[in-house]
Protein backbone atom coordinates (compact mmCIF):
# COMPACT_ATOMS: atom_id res chain seq x y z
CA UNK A 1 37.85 30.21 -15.46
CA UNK A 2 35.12 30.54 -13.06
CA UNK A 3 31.99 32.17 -12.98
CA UNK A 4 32.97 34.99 -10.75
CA UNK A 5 35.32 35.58 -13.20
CA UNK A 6 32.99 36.27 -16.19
CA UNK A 7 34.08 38.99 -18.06
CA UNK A 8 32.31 38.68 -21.77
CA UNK A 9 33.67 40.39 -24.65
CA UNK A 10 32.33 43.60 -25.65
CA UNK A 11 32.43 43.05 -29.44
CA UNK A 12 29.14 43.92 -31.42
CA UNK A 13 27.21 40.85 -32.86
CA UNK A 14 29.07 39.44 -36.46
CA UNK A 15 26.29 38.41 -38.70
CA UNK A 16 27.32 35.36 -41.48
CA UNK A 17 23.75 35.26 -42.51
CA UNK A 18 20.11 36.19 -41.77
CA UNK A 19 16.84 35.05 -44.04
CA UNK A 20 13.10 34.42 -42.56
CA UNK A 21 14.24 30.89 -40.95
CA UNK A 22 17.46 31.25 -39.60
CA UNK A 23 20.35 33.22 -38.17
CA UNK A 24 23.96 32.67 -38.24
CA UNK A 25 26.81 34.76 -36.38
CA UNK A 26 30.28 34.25 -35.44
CA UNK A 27 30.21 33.57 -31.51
CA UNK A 28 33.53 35.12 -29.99
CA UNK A 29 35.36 33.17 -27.12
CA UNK A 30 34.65 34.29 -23.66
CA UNK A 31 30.48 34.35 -24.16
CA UNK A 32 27.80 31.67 -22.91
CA UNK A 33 26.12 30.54 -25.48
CA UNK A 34 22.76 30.89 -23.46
CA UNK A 35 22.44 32.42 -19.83
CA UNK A 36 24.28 30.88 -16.57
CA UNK A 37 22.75 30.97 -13.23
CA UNK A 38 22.35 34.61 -11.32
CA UNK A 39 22.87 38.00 -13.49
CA UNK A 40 26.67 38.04 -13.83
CA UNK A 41 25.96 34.96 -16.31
CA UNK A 42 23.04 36.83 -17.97
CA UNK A 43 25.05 38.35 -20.80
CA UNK A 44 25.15 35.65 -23.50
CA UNK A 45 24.97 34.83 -27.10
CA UNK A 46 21.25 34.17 -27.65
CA UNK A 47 20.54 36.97 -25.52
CA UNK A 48 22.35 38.94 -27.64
CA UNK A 49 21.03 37.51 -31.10
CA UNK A 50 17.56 38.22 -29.54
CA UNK A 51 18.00 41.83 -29.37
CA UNK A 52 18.41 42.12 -33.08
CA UNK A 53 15.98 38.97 -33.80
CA UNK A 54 13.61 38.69 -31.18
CA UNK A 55 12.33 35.59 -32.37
CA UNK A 56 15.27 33.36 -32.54
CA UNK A 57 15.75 30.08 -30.73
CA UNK A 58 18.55 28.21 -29.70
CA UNK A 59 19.29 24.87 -31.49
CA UNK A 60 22.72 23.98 -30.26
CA UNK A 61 25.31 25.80 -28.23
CA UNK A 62 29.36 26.02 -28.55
CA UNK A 63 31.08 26.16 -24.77
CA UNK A 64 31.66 29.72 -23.39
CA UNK A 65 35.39 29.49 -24.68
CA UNK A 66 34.91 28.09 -28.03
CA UNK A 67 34.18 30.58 -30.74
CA UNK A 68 32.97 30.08 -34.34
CA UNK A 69 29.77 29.22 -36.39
CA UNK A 70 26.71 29.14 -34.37
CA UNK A 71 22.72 29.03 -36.33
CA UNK A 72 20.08 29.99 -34.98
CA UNK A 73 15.83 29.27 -35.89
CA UNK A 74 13.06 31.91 -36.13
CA UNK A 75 10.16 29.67 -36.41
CA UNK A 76 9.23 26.77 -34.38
CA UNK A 77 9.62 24.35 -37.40
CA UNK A 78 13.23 25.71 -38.18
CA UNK A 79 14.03 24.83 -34.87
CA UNK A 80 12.56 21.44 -34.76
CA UNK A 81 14.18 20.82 -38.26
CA UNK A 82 17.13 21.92 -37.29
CA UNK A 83 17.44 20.15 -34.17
CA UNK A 84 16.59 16.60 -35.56
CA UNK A 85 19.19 17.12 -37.91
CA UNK A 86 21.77 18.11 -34.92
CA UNK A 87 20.45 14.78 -33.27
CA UNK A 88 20.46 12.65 -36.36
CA UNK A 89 24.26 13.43 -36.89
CA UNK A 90 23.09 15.12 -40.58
CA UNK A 91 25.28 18.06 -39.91
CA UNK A 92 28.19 18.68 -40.55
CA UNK A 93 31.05 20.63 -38.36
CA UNK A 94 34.65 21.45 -38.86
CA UNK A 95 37.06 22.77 -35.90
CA UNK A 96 40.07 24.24 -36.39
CA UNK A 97 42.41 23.97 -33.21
CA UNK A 98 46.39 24.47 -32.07
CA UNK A 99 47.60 21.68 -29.55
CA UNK A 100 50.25 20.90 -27.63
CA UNK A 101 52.82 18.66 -29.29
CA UNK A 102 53.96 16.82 -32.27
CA UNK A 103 51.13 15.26 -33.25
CA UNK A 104 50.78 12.42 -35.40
CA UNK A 105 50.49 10.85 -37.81
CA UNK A 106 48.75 12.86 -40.26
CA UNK A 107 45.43 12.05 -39.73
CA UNK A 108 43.59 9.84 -37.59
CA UNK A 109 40.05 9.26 -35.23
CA UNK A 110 39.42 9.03 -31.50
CA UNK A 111 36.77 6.47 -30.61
CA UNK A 112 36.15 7.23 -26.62
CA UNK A 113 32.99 6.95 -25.15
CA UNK A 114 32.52 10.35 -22.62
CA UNK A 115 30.22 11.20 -19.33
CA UNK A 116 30.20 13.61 -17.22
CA UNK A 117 32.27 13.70 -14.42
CA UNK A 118 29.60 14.45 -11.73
CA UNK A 119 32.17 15.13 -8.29
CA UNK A 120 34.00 17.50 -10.75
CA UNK A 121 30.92 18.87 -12.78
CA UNK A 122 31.31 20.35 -15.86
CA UNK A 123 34.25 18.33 -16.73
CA UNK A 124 33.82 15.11 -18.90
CA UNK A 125 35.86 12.11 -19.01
CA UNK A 126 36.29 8.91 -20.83
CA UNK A 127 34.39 6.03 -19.40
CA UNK A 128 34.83 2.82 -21.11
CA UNK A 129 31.65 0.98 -19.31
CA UNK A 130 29.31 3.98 -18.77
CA UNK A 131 30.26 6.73 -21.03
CA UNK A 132 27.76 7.50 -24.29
CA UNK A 133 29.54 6.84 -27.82
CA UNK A 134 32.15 9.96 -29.49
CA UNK A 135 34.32 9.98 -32.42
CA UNK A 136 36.30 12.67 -33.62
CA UNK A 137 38.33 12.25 -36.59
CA UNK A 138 41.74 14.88 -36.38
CA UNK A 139 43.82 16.20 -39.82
CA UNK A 140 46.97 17.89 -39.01
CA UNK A 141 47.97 21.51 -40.68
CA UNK A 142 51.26 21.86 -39.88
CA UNK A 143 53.57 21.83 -36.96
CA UNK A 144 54.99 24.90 -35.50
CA UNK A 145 58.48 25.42 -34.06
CA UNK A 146 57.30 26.25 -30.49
CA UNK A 147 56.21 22.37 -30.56
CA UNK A 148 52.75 22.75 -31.18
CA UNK A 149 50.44 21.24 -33.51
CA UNK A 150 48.09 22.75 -36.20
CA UNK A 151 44.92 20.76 -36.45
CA UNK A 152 41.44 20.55 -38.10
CA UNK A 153 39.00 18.61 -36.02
CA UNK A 154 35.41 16.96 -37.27
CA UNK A 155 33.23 15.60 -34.36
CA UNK A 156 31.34 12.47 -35.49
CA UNK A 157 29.37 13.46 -32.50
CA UNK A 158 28.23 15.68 -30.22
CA UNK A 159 29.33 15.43 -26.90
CA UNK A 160 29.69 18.11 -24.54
CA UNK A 161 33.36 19.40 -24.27
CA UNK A 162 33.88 16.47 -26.83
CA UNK A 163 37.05 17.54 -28.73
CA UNK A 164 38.62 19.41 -25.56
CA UNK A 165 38.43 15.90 -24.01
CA UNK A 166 39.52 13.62 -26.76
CA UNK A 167 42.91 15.47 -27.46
CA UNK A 168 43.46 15.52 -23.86
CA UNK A 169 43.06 11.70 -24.06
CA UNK A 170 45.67 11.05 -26.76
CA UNK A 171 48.22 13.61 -25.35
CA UNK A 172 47.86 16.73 -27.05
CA UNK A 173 45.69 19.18 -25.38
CA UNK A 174 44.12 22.21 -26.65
CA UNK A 175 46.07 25.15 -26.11
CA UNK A 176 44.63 27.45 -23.44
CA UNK A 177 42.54 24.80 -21.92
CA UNK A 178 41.20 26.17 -19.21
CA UNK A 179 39.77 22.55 -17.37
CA UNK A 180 41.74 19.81 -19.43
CA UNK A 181 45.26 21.49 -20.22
CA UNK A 182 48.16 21.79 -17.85
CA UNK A 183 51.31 23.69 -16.95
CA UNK A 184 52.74 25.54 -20.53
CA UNK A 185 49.72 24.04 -22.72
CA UNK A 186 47.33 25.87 -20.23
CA UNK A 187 49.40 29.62 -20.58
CA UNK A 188 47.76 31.12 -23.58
CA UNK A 189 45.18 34.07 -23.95
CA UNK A 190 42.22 31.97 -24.77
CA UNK A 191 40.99 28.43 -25.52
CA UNK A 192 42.87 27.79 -29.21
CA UNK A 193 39.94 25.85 -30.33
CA UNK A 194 37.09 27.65 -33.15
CA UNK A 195 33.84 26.34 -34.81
CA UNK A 196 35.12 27.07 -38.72
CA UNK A 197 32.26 25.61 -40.57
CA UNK A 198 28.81 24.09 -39.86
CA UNK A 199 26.86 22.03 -42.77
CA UNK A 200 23.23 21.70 -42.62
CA UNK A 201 20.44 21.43 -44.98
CA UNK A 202 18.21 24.51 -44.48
CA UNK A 203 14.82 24.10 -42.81
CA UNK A 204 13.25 25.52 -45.42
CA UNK A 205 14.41 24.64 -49.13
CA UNK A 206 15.70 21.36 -47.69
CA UNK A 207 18.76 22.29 -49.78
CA UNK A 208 22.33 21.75 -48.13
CA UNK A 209 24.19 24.98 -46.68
CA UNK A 210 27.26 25.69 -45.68
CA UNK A 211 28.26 28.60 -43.47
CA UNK A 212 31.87 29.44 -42.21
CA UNK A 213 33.89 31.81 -40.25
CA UNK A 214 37.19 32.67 -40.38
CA UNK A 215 39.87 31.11 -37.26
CA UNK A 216 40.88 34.19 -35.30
CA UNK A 217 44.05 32.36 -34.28
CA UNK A 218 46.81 31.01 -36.90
């Protein structure tokens, strides 16, 4: 998808939860996180959260095709909290995602260090020598008869288009890939990957919080 061909959803903002630190809605696919370059990329999540909550701040972003569990701070400290916790690795995240092919076994982990690929920019890729440490452990739901693959991902890290790029590299992309799946795996009304839960301890109470949001997609 490229930016001329921008097209956001018009669906009104989904709430999970709202208190005097944070926010947290249910992003849909198809809308930046935070603003692109030039108008047509103006319409965006936080931009949108903003007009509700004019005091929230970003903390972390999901790409433009992923949807799911995003939070959001109100106060400077929630946001510093918050973030140190997203850079610490203290969170918790769980992805649920349909790929292409039998995967197995059951479970497993993908150690592959990623960096950007800078002549092809925003596409990552795996880069043995260079690239900055990712993990992302896989358990598989089920297997469908169309030859797909049920899965629930948890990044160990946070790498940008981490788990789009790490079932690419064991041979099961995510359906509806838009930049790492080909031919049949790419023919599918939207990127079949969703943030289902996020784990944090609030900025506040210190006291561990779980928020979720249900997969649009079987």
């Amino acid at each position: 998808m490229t930016d001329a061909a921008y097209a956001p959803p018009d669906t009104p903002l989904n709430v999970i939860h709202a208190d005097h630190a944070i926010v947290v809605v249910d992003k849909p696919a198809g809308l930046l996180s935070v603003p692109g370059r030039g108008e047509h990329l103006a319409d965006c999540l936080i931009a949108r959260v903003q007009q509700v909550y004019p005091d929230a701040l970003l903390v972390h972003r999901l790409d433009r095709d992923t949807s799911g569990v995003m939070v959001f701070a109100l106060t400077r400290h929630a946001q510093r909290d918050l973030g140190a916790q997203f850079e610490g690795r203290a969170t918790k995240k769980a992805y649920r995602a349909r790929l292409w092919g039998h995967l197995e076994p059951k479970e497993g982990r993908v150690d592959l260090p990623l960096i950007v690929d800078w002549p092809n920019r925003p596409l990552q890729h795996v880069d043995p020598v260079n690239g900055k440490p990712a993990q992302t452990d896989w358990k598989v739901l089920g297997h469908d008869p169309d030859g797909t693959t049920r899965v629930r991902l948890f990044p160990l890290t946070g790498r940008s288009h981490q788990l789009r790029v790490h079932m690419k590299e064991i041979g099961h992309p995510i359906l509806g890939d838009p930049f790492y799946a080909t031919g049949p795996a790419r023919a599918f009304p939207r990127l079949m990957l969703h943030a289902e839960s996020l784990r944090f301890n609030h900025p506040e109470t210190g006291k561990g919080v779980t928020f979720t949001a249900p997969c649009p997609f079987r």
